[in-house]
Protein backbone atom coordinates (compact mmCIF):
# COMPACT_ATOMS: atom_id res chain seq x y z
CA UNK A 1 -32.42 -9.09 9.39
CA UNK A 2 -30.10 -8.74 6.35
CA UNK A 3 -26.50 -10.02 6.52
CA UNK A 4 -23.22 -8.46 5.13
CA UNK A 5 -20.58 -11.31 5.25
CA UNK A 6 -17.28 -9.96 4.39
CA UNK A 7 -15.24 -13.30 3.52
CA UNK A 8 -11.29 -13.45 3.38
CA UNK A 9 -10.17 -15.46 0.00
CA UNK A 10 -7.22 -17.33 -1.15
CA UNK A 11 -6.44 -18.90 -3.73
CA UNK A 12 -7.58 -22.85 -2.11
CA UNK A 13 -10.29 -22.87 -4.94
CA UNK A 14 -7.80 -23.34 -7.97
CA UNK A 15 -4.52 -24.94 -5.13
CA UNK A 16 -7.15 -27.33 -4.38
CA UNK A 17 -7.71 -28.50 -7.61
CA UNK A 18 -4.40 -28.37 -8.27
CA UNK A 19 -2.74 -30.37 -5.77
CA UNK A 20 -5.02 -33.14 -6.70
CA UNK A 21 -3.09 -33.20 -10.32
CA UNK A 22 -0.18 -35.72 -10.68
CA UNK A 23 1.82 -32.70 -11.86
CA UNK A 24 4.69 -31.77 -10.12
CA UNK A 25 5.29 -28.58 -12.55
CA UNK A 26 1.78 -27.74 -12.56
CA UNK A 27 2.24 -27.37 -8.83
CA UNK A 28 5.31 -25.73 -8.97
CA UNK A 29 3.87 -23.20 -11.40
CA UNK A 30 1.15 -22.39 -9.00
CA UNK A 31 3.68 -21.47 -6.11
CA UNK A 32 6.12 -19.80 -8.28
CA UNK A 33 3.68 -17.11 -9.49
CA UNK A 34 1.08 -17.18 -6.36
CA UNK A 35 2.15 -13.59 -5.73
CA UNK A 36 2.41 -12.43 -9.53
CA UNK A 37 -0.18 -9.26 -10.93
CA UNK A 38 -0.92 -10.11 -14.60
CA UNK A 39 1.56 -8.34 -16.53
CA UNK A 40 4.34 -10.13 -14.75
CA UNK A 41 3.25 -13.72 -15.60
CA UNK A 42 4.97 -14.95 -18.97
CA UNK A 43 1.87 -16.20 -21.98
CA UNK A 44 2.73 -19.68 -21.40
CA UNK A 45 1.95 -19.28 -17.38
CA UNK A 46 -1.05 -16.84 -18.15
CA UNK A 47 -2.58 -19.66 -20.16
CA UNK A 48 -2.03 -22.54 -17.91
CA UNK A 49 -3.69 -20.63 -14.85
CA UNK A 50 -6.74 -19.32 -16.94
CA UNK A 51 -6.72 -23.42 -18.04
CA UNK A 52 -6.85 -24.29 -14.60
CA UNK A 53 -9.52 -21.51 -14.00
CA UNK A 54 -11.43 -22.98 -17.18
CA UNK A 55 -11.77 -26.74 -15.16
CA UNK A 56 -12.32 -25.17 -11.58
CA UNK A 57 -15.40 -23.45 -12.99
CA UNK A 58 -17.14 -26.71 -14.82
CA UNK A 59 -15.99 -28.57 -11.40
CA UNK A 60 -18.52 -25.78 -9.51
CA UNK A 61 -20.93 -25.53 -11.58
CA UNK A 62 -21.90 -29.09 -10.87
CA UNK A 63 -20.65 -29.47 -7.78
CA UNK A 64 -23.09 -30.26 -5.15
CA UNK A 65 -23.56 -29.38 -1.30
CA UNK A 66 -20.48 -31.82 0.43
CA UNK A 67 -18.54 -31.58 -2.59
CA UNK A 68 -18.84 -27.59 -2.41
CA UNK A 69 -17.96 -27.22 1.11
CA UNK A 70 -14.03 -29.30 0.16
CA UNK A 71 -13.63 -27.48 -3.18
CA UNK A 72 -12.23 -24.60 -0.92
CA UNK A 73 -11.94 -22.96 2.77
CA UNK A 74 -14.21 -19.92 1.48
CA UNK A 75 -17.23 -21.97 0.27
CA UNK A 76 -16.48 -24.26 3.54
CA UNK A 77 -17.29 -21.36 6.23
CA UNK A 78 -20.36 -19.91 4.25
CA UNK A 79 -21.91 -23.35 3.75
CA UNK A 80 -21.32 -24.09 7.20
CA UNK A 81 -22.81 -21.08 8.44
CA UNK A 82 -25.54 -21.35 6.00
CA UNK A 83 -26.21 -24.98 5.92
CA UNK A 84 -28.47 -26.51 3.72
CA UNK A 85 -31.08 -23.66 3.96
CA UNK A 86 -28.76 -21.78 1.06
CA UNK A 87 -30.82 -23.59 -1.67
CA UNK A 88 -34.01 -21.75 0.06
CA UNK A 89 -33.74 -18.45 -1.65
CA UNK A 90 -34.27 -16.52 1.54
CA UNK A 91 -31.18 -14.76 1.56
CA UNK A 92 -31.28 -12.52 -1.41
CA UNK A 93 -30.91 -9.21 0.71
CA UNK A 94 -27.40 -10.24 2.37
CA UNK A 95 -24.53 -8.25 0.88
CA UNK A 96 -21.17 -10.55 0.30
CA UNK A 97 -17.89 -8.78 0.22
CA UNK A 98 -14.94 -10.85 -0.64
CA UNK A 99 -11.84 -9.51 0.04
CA UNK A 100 -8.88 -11.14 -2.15
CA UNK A 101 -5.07 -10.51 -2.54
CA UNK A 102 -4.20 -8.30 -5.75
CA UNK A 103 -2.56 -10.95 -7.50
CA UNK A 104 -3.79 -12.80 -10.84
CA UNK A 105 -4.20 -15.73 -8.92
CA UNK A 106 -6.17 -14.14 -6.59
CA UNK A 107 -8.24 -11.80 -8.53
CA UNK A 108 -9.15 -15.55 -10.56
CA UNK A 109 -10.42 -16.85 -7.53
CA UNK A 110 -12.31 -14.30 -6.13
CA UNK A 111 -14.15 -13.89 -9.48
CA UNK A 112 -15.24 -17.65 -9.70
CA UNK A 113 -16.19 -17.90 -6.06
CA UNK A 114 -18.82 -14.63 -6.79
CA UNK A 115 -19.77 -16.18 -9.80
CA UNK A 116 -20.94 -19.13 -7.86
CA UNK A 117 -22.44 -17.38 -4.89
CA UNK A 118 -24.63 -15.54 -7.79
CA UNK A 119 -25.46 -18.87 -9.04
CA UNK A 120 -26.76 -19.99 -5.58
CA UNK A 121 -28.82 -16.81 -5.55
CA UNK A 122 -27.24 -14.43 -3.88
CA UNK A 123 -27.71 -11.47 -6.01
CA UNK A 124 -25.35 -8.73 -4.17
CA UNK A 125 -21.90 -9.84 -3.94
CA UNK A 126 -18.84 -7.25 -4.37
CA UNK A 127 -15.36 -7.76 -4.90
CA UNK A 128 -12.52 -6.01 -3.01
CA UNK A 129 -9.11 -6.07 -4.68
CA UNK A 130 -7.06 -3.57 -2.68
CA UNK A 131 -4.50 -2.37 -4.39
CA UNK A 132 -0.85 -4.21 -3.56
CA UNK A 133 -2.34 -6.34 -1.14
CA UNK A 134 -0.51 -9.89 -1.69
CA UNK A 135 2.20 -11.38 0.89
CA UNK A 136 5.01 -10.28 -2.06
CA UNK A 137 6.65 -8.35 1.12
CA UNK A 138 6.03 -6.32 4.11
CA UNK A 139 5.21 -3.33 2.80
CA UNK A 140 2.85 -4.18 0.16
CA UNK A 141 1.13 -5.65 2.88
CA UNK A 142 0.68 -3.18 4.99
CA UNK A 143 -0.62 -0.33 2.13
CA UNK A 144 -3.45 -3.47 1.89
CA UNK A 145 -4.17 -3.66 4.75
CA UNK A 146 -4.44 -0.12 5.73
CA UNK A 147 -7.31 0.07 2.54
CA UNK A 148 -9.03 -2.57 4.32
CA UNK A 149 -8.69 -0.53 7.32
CA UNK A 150 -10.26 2.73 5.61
CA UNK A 151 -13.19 0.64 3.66
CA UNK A 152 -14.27 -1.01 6.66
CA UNK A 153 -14.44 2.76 9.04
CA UNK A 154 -15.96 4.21 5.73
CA UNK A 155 -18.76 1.46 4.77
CA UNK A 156 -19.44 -0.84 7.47
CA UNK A 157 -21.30 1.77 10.11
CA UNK A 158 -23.76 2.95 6.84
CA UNK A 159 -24.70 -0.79 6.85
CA UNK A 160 -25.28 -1.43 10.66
CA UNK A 161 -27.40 1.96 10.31
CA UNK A 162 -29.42 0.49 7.63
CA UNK A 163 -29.85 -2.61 10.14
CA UNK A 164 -27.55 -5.51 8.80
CA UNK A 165 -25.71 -7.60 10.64
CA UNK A 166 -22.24 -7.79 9.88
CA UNK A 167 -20.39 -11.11 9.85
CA UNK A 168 -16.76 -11.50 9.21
CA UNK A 169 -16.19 -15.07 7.57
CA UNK A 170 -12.02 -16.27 8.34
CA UNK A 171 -12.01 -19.69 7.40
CA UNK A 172 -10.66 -19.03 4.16
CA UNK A 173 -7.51 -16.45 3.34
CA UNK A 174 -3.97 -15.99 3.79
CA UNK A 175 -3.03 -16.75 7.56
CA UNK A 176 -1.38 -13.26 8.06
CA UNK A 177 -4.36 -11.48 6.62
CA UNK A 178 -6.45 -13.23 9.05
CA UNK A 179 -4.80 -12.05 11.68
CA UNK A 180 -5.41 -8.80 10.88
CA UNK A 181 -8.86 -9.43 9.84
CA UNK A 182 -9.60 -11.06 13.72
CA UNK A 183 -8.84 -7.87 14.85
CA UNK A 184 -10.53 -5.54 13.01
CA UNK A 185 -13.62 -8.03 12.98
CA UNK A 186 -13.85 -7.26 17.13
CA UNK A 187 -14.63 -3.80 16.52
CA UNK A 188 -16.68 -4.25 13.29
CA UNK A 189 -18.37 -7.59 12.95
CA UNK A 190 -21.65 -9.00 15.07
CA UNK A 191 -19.68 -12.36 14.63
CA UNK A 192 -16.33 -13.94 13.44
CA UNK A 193 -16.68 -17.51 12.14
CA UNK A 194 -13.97 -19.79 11.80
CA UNK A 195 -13.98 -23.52 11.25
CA UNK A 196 -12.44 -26.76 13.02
CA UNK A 197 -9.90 -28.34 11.04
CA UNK A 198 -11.40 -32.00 11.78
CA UNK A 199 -13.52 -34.28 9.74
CA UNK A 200 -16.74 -32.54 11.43
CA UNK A 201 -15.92 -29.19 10.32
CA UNK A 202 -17.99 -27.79 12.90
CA UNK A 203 -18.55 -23.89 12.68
CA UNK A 204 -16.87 -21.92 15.65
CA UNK A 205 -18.64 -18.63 16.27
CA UNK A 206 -17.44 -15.60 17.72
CA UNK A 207 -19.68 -13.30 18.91
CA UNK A 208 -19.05 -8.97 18.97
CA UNK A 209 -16.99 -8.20 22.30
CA UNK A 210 -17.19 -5.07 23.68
CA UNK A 211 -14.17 -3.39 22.72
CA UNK A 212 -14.24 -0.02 23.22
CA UNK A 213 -11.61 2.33 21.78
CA UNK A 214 -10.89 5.47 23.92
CA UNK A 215 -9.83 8.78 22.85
CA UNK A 216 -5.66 8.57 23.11
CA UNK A 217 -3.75 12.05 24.60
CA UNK A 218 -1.59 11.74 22.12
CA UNK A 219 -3.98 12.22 18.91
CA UNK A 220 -5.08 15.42 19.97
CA UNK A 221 -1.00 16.46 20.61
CA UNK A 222 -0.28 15.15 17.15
CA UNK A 223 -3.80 16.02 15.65
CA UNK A 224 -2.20 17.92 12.85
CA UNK A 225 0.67 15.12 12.05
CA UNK A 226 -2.44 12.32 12.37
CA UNK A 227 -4.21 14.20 9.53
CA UNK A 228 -1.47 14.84 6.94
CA UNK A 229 -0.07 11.02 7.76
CA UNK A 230 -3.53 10.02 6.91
CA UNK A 231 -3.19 11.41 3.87
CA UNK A 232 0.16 9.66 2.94
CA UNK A 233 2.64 12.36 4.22
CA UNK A 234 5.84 10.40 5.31
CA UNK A 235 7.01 11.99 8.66
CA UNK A 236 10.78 12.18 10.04
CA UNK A 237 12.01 11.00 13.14
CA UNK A 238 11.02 14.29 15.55
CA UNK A 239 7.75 14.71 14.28
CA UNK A 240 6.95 11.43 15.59
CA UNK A 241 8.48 11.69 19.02
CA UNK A 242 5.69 10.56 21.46
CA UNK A 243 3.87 8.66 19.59
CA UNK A 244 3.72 4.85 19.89
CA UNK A 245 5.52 2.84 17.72
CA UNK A 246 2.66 0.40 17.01
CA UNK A 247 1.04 3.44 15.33
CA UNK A 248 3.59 3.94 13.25
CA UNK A 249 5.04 1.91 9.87
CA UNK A 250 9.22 3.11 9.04
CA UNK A 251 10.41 3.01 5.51
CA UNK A 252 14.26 2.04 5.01
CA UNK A 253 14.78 6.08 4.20
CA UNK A 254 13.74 6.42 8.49
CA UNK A 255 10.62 7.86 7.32
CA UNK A 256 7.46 7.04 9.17
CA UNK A 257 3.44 6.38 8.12
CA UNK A 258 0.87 5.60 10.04
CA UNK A 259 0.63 1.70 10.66
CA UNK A 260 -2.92 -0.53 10.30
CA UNK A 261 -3.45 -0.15 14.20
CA UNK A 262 -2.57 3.68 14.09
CA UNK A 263 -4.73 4.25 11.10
CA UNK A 264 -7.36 2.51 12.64
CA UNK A 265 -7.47 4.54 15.62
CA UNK A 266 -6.97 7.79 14.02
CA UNK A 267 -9.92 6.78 11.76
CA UNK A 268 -11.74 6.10 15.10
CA UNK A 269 -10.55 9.31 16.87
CA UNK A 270 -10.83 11.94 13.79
CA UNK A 271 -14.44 13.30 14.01
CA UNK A 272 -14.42 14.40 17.95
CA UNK A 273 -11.03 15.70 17.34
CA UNK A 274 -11.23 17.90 14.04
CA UNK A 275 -14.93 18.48 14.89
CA UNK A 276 -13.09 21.28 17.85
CA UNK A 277 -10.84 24.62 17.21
CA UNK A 278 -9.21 24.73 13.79
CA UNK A 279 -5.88 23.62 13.26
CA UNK A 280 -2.84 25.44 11.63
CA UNK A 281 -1.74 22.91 8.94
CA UNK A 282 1.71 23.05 6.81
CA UNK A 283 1.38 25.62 4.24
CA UNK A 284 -2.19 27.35 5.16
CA UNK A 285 -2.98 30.89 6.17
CA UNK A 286 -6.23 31.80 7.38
CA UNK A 287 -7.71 35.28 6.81
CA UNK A 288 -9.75 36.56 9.95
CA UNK A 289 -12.66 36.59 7.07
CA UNK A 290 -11.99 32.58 7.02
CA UNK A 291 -11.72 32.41 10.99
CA UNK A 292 -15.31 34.18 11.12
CA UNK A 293 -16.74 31.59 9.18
CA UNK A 294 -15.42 28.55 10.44
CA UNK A 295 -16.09 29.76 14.22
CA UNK A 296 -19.50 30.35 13.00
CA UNK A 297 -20.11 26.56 12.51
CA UNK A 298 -21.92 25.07 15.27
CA UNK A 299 -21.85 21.42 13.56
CA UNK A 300 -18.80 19.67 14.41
CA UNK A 301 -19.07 16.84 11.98
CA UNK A 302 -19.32 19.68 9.46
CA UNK A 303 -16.02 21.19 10.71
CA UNK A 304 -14.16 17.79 10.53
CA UNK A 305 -15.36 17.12 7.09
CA UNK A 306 -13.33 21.13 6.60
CA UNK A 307 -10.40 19.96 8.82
CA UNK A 308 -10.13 16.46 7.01
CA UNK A 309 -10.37 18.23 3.57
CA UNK A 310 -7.70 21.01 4.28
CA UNK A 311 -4.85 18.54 6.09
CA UNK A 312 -5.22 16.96 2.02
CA UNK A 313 -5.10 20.64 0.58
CA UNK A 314 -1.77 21.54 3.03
CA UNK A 315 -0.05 18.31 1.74
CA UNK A 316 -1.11 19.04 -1.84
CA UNK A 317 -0.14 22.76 -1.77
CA UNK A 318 3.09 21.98 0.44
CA UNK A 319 4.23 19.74 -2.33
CA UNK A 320 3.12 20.29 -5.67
CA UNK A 321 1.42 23.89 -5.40
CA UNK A 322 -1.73 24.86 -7.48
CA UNK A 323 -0.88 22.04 -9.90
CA UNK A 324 -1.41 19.39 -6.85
CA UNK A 325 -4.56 20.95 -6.24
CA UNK A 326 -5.79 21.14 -9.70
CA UNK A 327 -4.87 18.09 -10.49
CA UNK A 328 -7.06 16.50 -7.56
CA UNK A 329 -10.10 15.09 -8.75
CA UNK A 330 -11.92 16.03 -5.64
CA UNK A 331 -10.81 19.18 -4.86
CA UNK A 332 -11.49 20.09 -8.30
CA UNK A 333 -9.66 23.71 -7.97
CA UNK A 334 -10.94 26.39 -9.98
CA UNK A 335 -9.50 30.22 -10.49
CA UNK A 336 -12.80 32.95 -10.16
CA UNK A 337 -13.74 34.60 -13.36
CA UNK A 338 -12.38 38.68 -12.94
CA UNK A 339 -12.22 37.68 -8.91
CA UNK A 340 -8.72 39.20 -7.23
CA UNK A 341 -7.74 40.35 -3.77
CA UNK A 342 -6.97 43.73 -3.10
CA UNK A 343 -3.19 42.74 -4.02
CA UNK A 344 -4.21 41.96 -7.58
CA UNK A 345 -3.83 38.25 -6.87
CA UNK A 346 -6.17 36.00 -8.62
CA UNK A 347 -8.97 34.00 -6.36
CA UNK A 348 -9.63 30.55 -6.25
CA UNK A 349 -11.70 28.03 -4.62
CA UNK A 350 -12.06 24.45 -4.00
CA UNK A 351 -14.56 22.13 -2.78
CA UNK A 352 -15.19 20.46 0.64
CA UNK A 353 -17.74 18.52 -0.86
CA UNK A 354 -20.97 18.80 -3.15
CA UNK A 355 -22.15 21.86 -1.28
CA UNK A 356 -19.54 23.59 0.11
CA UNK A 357 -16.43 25.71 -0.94
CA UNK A 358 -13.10 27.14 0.57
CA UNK A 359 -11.82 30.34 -1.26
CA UNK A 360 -8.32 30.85 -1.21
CA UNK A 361 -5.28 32.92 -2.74
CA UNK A 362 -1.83 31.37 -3.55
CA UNK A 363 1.15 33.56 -2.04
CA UNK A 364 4.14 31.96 -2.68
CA UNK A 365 4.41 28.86 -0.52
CA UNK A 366 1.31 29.77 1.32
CA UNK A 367 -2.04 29.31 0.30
CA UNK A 368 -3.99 31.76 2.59
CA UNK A 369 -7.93 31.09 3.00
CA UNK A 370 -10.38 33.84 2.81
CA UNK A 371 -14.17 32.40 3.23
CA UNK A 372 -15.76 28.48 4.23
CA UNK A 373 -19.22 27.70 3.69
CA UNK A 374 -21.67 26.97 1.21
CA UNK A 375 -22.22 27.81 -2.74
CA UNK A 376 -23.15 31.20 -1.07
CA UNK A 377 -19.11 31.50 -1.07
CA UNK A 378 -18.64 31.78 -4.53
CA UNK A 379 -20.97 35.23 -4.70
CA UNK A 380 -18.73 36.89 -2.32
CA UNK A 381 -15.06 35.09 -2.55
């Protein structure tokens, strides 16, 4: 059975190497910008980390089993899980995700650890940079996380279809992401490995636990507010009144988003929920022509995919109008050729997904819906 190994990295690969130097402003360098993106390092710190990149790489490239597994944490758990049988060549179907902080440092290590894994034949490896994730602060953080949160409800159930086993590898990363990733890794991952932090290094495996996550009251209460908060709509203090705080991130302004936990569960929730009776979002009117349709549609995943897609359209409309929605690259918004309502205003339409289409006319501050369904829509708007 075929393996996807998502692996946590650091930055131990180059600190490693590092704090074996007799250079105390070598290592001081290293802390100072561990958190930096590229454009805020100065040349003369650029080039000594891309140096220090240079000399990890030769250092791996020769580097052989024993050595490997103490050049960092991240090679550590996958040789450890592996063992020796990595030099067999029978693992060329497993998928390896590594998940790194969005940091130069971090983007530097990622990229030589795939490099290597590629050298010991692994031939599908993917990198996953989310954007802001570092430990910079708090709230950089959590927008991170919550994209490791969304990748892993998105992808991971397409690969356990497809029959792989998924295994989340913790030994290496930042300590607070780890945390986080333990979590997650009981609802998505076969296994969790970690390693002892002794001279025998033995692996400790975790396997799945049964963690079931049932439906919560209050999502269906707050269905609507889920949907737009999903879709980055910062809510004030009465919207969110019943709703658990561990759900919810606050900004300094008292505005409220949906936390890792409350995103996850939402995420978990979503299709039974917007699969039922449609919703009246923020800004949308529904002719009875658009009613007919959507009670017409028997497939509920199909009518979450249209509930999903019009909580984004609401929060578009509600804030930028026709220019949010135009300027949305997968809405793609379109006006009809010679196509107007019997008020003379101009028809438009935008797109659920490949197949389907919503057509719509803008009336002020409301954006009222006239038919749902396929390309069939677009012959009678």
């Amino acid at each position: 059975m075929p393996e996807l190994i998502l692996s946590t990295v650091g930055t131990s690969l180059l600190t490693n190497y590092v704090n074996k130097q007799s250079d105390r402003e070598l290592k001081s360098l290293f802390i100072t910008t561990a958190n930096m993106v590229e454009k805020e390092l100065s040349p003369y710190q650029k080039d000594v980390i891309d140096r220090v990149v240079a000399e990890v790489a030769e250092v791996l490239e020769s580097a052989g089993f024993e050595e490997m597994r103490q050049l960092c944490a991240e090679l550590n758990g996958l040789l450890g899980y592996y063992g020796r049988d990595i030099y067999s060549g029978d693992f060329g179907r497993d998928h390896h995700v590594l998940v790194a902080t969005d940091t130069y440092q971090g983007h530097a290590a990622a990229r030589l650890l795939a490099e290597h894994l590629k050298r010991l034949g692994f031939n599908s490896v993917e990198l996953m940079v989310p954007p802001r994730l570092s430990t910079r602060d708090c709230s950089s953080f959590t927008l991170g996380i919550n994209e490791v949160v969304r990748w892993c409800e998105e992808t991971l159930p397409g690969y356990r279809q497809s029959r792989y086993r998924i295994i989340f590898n913790l030994v290496g990363g930042f300590k607070s992401l780890q945390g986080y990733m333990n979590t997650l890794g009981m609802f998505y991952a076969d296994e969790i490995i970690y390693i002892f932090e002794a001279p025998t290094a033995d692996l400790i495996r975790i396997p799945r636990l049964p963690v079931v996550m049932d439906e919560i009251p209050v999502l269906r209460e707050k269905a609507v507010l889920f949907a737009l908060m999903e879709n980055g709509y910062i809510a004030g203090k009465e919207e969110i009144r019943g709703i658990p705080e561990i759900y919810l991130e606050s900004d300094e302004q008292g505005g409220y988003t949906l936390s890792t936990w409350g995103l996850l569960i939402w995420k978990r929730n979503k299709q039974k929920i917007l699969g039922g009776e449609l919703l009246a979002f923020p800004s949308l009117a529904y002719e009875r022509s658009f009613e007919k349709d959507f009670q017409a549609i028997t497939d509920s995943a199909r009518r979450a995919d249209i509930q999903t897609t019009l909580a984004k359209v609401s929060l578009l409309y509600r804030e930028n109008g026709l220019a949010g929605l135009r300027r949305d690259g997968g809405l793609l918004y379109e006006d009809y050729q010679n196509e107007k309502d019997p008020a003379g205003k101009k028809i438009g339409h935008f797109r659920i997904n490949l197949q389907w289409r919503v057509s719509c006319v803008p009336d002020g501050g409301i954006l009222r819906l006239r038919h749902v369904g396929p390309h069939s829509v677009n012959d009678n708007p």
